[in-house]
C-alpha atoms as a PDB file:
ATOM      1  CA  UNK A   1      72.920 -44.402 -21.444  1.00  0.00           C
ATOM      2  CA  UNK A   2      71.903 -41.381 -23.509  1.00  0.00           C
ATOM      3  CA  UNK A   3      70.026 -40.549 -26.555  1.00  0.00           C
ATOM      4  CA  UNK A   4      70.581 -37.658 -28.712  1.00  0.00           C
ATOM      5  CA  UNK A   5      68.355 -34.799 -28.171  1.00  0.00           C
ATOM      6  CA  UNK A   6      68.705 -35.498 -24.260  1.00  0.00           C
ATOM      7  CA  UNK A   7      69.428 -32.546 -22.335  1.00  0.00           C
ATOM      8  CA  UNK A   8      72.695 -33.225 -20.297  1.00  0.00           C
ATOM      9  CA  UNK A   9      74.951 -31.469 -17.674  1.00  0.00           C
ATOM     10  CA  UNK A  10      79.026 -31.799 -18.392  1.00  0.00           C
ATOM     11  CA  UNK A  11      80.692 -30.577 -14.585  1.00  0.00           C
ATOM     12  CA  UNK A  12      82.886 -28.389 -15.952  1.00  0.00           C
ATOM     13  CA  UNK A  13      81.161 -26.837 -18.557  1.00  0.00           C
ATOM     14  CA  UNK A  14      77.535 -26.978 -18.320  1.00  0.00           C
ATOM     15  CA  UNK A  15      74.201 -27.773 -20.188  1.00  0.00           C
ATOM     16  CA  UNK A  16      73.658 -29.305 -23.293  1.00  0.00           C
ATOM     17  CA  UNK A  17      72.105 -31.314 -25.906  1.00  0.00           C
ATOM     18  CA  UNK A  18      73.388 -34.882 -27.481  1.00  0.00           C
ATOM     19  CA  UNK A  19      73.409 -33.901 -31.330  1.00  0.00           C
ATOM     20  CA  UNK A  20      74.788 -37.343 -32.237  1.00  0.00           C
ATOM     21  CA  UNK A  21      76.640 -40.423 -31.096  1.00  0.00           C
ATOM     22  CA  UNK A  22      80.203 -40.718 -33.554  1.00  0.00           C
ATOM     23  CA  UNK A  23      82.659 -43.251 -33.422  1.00  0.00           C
ATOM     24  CA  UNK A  24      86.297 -41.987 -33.522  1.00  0.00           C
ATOM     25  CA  UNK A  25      89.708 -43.573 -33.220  1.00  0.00           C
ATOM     26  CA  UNK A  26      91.941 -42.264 -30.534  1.00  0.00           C
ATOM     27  CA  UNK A  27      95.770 -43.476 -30.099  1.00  0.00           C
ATOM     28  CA  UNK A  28      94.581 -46.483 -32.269  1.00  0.00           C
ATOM     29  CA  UNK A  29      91.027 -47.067 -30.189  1.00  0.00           C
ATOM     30  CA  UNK A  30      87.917 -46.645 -31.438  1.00  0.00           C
ATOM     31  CA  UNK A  31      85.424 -45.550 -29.268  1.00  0.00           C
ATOM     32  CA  UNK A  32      81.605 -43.764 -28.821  1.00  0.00           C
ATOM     33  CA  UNK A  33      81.201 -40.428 -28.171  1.00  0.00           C
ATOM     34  CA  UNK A  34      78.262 -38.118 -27.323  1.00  0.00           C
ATOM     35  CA  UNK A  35      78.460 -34.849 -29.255  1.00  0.00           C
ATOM     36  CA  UNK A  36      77.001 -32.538 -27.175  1.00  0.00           C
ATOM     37  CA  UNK A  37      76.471 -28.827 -28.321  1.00  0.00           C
ATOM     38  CA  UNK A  38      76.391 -26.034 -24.709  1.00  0.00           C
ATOM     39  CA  UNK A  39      74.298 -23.635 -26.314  1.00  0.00           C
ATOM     40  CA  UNK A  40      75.884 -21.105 -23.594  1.00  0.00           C
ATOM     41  CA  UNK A  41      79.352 -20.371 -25.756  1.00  0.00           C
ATOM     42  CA  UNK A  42      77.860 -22.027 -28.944  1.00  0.00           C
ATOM     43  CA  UNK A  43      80.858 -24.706 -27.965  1.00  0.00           C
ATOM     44  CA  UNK A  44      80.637 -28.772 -29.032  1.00  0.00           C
ATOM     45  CA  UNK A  45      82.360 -31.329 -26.663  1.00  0.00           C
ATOM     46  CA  UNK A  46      82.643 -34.349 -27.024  1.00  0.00           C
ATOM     47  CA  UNK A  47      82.404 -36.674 -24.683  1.00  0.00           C
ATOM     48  CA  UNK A  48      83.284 -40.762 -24.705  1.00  0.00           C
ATOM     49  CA  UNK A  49      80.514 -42.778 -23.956  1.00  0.00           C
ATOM     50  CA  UNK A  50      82.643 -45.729 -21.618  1.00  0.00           C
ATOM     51  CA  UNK A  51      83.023 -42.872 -18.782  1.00  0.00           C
ATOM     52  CA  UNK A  52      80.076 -40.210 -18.413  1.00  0.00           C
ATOM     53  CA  UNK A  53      79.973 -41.101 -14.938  1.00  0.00           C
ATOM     54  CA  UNK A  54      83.010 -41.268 -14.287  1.00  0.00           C
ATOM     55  CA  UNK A  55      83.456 -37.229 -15.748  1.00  0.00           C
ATOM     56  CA  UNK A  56      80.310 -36.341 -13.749  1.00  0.00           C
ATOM     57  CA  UNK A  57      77.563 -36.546 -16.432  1.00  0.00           C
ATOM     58  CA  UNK A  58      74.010 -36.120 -15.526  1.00  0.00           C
ATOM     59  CA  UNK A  59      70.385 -35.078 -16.276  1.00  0.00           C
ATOM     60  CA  UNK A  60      69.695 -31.777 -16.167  1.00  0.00           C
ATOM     61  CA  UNK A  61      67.678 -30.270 -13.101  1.00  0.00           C
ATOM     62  CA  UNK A  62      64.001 -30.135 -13.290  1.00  0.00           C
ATOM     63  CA  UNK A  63      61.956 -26.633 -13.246  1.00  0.00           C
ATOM     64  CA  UNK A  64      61.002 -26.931  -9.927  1.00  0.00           C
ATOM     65  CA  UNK A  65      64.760 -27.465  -8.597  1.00  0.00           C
ATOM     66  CA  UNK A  66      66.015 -24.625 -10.899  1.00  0.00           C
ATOM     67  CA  UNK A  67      63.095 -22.354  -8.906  1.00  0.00           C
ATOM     68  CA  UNK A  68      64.559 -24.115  -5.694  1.00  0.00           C
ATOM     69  CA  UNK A  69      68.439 -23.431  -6.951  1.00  0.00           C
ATOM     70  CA  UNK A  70      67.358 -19.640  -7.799  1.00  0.00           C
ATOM     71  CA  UNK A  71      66.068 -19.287  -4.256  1.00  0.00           C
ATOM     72  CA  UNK A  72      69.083 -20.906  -2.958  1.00  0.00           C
ATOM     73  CA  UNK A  73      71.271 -18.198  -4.939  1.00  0.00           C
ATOM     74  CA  UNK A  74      69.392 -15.730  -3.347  1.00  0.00           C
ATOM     75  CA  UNK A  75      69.775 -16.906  -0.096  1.00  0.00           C
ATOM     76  CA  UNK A  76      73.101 -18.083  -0.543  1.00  0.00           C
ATOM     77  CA  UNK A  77      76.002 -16.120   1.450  1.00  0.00           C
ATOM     78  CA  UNK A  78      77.473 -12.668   0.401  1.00  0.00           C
ATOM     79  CA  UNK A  79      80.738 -13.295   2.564  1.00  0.00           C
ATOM     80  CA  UNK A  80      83.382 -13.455   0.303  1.00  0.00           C
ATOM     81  CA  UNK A  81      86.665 -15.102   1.777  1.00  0.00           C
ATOM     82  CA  UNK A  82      89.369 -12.215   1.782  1.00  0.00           C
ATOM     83  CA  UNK A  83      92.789 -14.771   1.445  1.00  0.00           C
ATOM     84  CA  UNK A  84      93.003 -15.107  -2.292  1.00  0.00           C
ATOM     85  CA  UNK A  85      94.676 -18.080  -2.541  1.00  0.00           C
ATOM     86  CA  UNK A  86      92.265 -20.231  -0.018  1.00  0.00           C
ATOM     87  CA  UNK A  87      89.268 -18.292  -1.865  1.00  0.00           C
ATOM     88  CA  UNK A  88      90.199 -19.829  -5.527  1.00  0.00           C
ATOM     89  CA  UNK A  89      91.110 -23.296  -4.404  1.00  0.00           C
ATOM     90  CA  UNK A  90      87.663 -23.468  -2.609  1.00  0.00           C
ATOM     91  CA  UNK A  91      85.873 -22.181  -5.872  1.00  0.00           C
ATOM     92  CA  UNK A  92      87.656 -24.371  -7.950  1.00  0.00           C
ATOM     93  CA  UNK A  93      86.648 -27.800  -5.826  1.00  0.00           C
ATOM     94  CA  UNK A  94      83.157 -26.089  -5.883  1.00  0.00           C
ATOM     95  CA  UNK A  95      83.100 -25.977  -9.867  1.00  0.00           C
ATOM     96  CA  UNK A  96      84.510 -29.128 -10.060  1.00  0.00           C
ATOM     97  CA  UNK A  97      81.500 -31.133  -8.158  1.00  0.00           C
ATOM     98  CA  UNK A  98      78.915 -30.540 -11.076  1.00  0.00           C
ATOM     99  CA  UNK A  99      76.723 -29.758  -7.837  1.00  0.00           C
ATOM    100  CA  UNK A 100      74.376 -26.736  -9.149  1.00  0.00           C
ATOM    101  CA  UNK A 101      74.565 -25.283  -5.558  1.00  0.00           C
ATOM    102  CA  UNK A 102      78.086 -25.005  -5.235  1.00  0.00           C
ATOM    103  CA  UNK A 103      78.655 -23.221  -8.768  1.00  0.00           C
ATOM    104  CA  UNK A 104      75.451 -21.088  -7.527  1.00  0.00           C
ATOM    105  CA  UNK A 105      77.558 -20.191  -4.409  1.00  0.00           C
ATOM    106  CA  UNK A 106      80.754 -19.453  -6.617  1.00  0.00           C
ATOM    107  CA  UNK A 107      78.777 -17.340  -8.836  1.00  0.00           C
ATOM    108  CA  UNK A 108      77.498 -15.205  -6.331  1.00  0.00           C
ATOM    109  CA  UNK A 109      80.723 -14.871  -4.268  1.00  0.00           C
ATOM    110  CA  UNK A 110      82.515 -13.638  -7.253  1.00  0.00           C
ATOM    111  CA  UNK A 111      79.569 -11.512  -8.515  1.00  0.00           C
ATOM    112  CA  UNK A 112      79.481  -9.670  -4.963  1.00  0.00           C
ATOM    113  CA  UNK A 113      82.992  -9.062  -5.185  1.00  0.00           C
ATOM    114  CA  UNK A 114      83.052  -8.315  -8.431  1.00  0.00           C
ATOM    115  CA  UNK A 115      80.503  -5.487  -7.760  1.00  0.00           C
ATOM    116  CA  UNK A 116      82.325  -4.330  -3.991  1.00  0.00           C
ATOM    117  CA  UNK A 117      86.302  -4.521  -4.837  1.00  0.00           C
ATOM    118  CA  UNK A 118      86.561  -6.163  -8.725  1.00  0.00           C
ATOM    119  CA  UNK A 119      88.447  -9.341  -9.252  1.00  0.00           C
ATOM    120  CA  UNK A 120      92.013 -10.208 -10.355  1.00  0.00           C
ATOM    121  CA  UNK A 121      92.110 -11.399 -14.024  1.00  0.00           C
ATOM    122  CA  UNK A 122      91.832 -15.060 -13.098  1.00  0.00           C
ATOM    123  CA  UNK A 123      89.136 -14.200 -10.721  1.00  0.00           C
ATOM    124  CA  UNK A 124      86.918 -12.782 -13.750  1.00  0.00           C
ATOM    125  CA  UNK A 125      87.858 -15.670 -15.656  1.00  0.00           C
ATOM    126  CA  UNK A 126      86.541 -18.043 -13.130  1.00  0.00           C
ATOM    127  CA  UNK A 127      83.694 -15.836 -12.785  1.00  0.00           C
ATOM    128  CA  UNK A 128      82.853 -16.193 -16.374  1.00  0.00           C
ATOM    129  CA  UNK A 129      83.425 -20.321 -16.447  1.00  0.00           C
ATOM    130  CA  UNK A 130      81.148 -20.960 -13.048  1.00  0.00           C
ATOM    131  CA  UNK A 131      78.616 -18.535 -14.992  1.00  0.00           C
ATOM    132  CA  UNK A 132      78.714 -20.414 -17.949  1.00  0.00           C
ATOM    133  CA  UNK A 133      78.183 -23.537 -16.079  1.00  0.00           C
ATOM    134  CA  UNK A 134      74.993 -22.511 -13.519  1.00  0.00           C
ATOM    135  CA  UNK A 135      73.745 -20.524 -16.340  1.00  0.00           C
ATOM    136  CA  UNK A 136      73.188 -22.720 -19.064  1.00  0.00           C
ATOM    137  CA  UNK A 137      71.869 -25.447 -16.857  1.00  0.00           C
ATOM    138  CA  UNK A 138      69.359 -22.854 -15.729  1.00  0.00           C
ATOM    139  CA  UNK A 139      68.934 -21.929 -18.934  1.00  0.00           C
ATOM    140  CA  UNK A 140      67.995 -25.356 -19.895  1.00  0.00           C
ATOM    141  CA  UNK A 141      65.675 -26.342 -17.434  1.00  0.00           C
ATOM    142  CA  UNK A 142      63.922 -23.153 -16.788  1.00  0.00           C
ATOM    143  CA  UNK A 143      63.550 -23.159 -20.609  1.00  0.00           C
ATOM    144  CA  UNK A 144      64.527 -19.319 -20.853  1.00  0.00           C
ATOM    145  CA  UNK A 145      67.132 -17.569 -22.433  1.00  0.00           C
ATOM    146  CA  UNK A 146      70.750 -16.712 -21.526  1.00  0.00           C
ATOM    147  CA  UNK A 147      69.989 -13.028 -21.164  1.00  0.00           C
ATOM    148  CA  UNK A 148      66.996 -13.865 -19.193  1.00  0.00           C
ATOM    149  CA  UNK A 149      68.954 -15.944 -16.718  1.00  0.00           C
ATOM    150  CA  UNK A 150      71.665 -13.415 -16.544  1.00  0.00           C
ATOM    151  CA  UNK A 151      69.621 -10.034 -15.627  1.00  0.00           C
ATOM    152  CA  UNK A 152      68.070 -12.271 -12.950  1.00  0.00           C
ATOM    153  CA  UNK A 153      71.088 -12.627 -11.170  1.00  0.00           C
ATOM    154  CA  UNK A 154      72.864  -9.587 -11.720  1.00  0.00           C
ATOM    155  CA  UNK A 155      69.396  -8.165 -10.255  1.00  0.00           C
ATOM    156  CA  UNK A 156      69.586 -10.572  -7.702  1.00  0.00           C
ATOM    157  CA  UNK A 157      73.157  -9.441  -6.397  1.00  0.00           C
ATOM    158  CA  UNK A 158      72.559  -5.688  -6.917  1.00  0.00           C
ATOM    159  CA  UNK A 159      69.497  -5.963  -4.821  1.00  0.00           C
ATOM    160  CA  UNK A 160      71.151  -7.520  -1.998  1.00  0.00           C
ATOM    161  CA  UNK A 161      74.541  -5.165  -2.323  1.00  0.00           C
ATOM    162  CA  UNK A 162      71.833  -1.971  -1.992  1.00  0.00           C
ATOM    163  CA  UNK A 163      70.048  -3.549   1.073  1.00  0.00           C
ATOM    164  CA  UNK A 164      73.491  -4.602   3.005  1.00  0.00           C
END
């Protein structure tokens, strides 16, 4: 159970904070719902209280495991799968597990191509959701700022694409 002003993750679209708790009637139920506002997208969601674990709700990541998710990024593979199909369908189950590491990997995958050969127009659109995800959790738990978060891994990528 959550309280507002915790600091939560939603899988599929990233970190934020519980502004309130609401009850609402939907198709003649009323239930609970967490407001949440992403900061990342100014965007509220709301989400009903009976299932946060079933959607994948959970604490954001401490400091030390965004510093630990950062070096992972870095780290993390540039091989970018060349089928398009097979490449989108593994990104999507990636974005889908709420796992930090897997959106990380996504991120960078699409950033690298991005950078070498661009990306189709669902490709940047993917690119922009997983970024929105790993970035505002970062974002949360490293206690910086979007823009912050961003240059470091655009910097991140461009330093590894002039080394390779």
């Amino acid at each position: 159970m959550y309280s507002v002003g915790d600091v939560i993750v939603y899988p599929m679209h990233g970190a934020g904070i519980i502004e309130s708790i609401e009850e609402r009637e939907v198709l003649g139920k009323v239930q609970k719902y967490y407001v949440m506002n992403i900061s990342y997208g100014n965007m509220k969601v709301m989400l009903p209280m009976n299932n946060v674990s079933g959607i994948g709700v959970r604490d954001v990541i401490s400091d030390a495991e965004a510093d630990e998710v950062i070096s992972q990024f870095v780290c993390s593979d540039m091989k970018v799968n060349s089928n398009w199909n097979k490449r989108v369908r593994e990104n999507m189950i990636k974005i889908k597990s709420g796992n930090i590491y897997e959106v990380g990997s996504v991120v960078k995958s699409l950033m690298v191509r991005d950078r070498q050969k661009g990306l189709s127009t669902s490709e940047r659109k993917m690119l922009s959701n997983a970024k929105q995800i790993f970035v505002s959790e970062l974002v949360m738990a490293k206690k910086a700022t979007n823009d912050e978060i961003e240059k470091e891994l655009s910097s991140i990528v461009d330093s590894q694409l002039r080394e390779a």
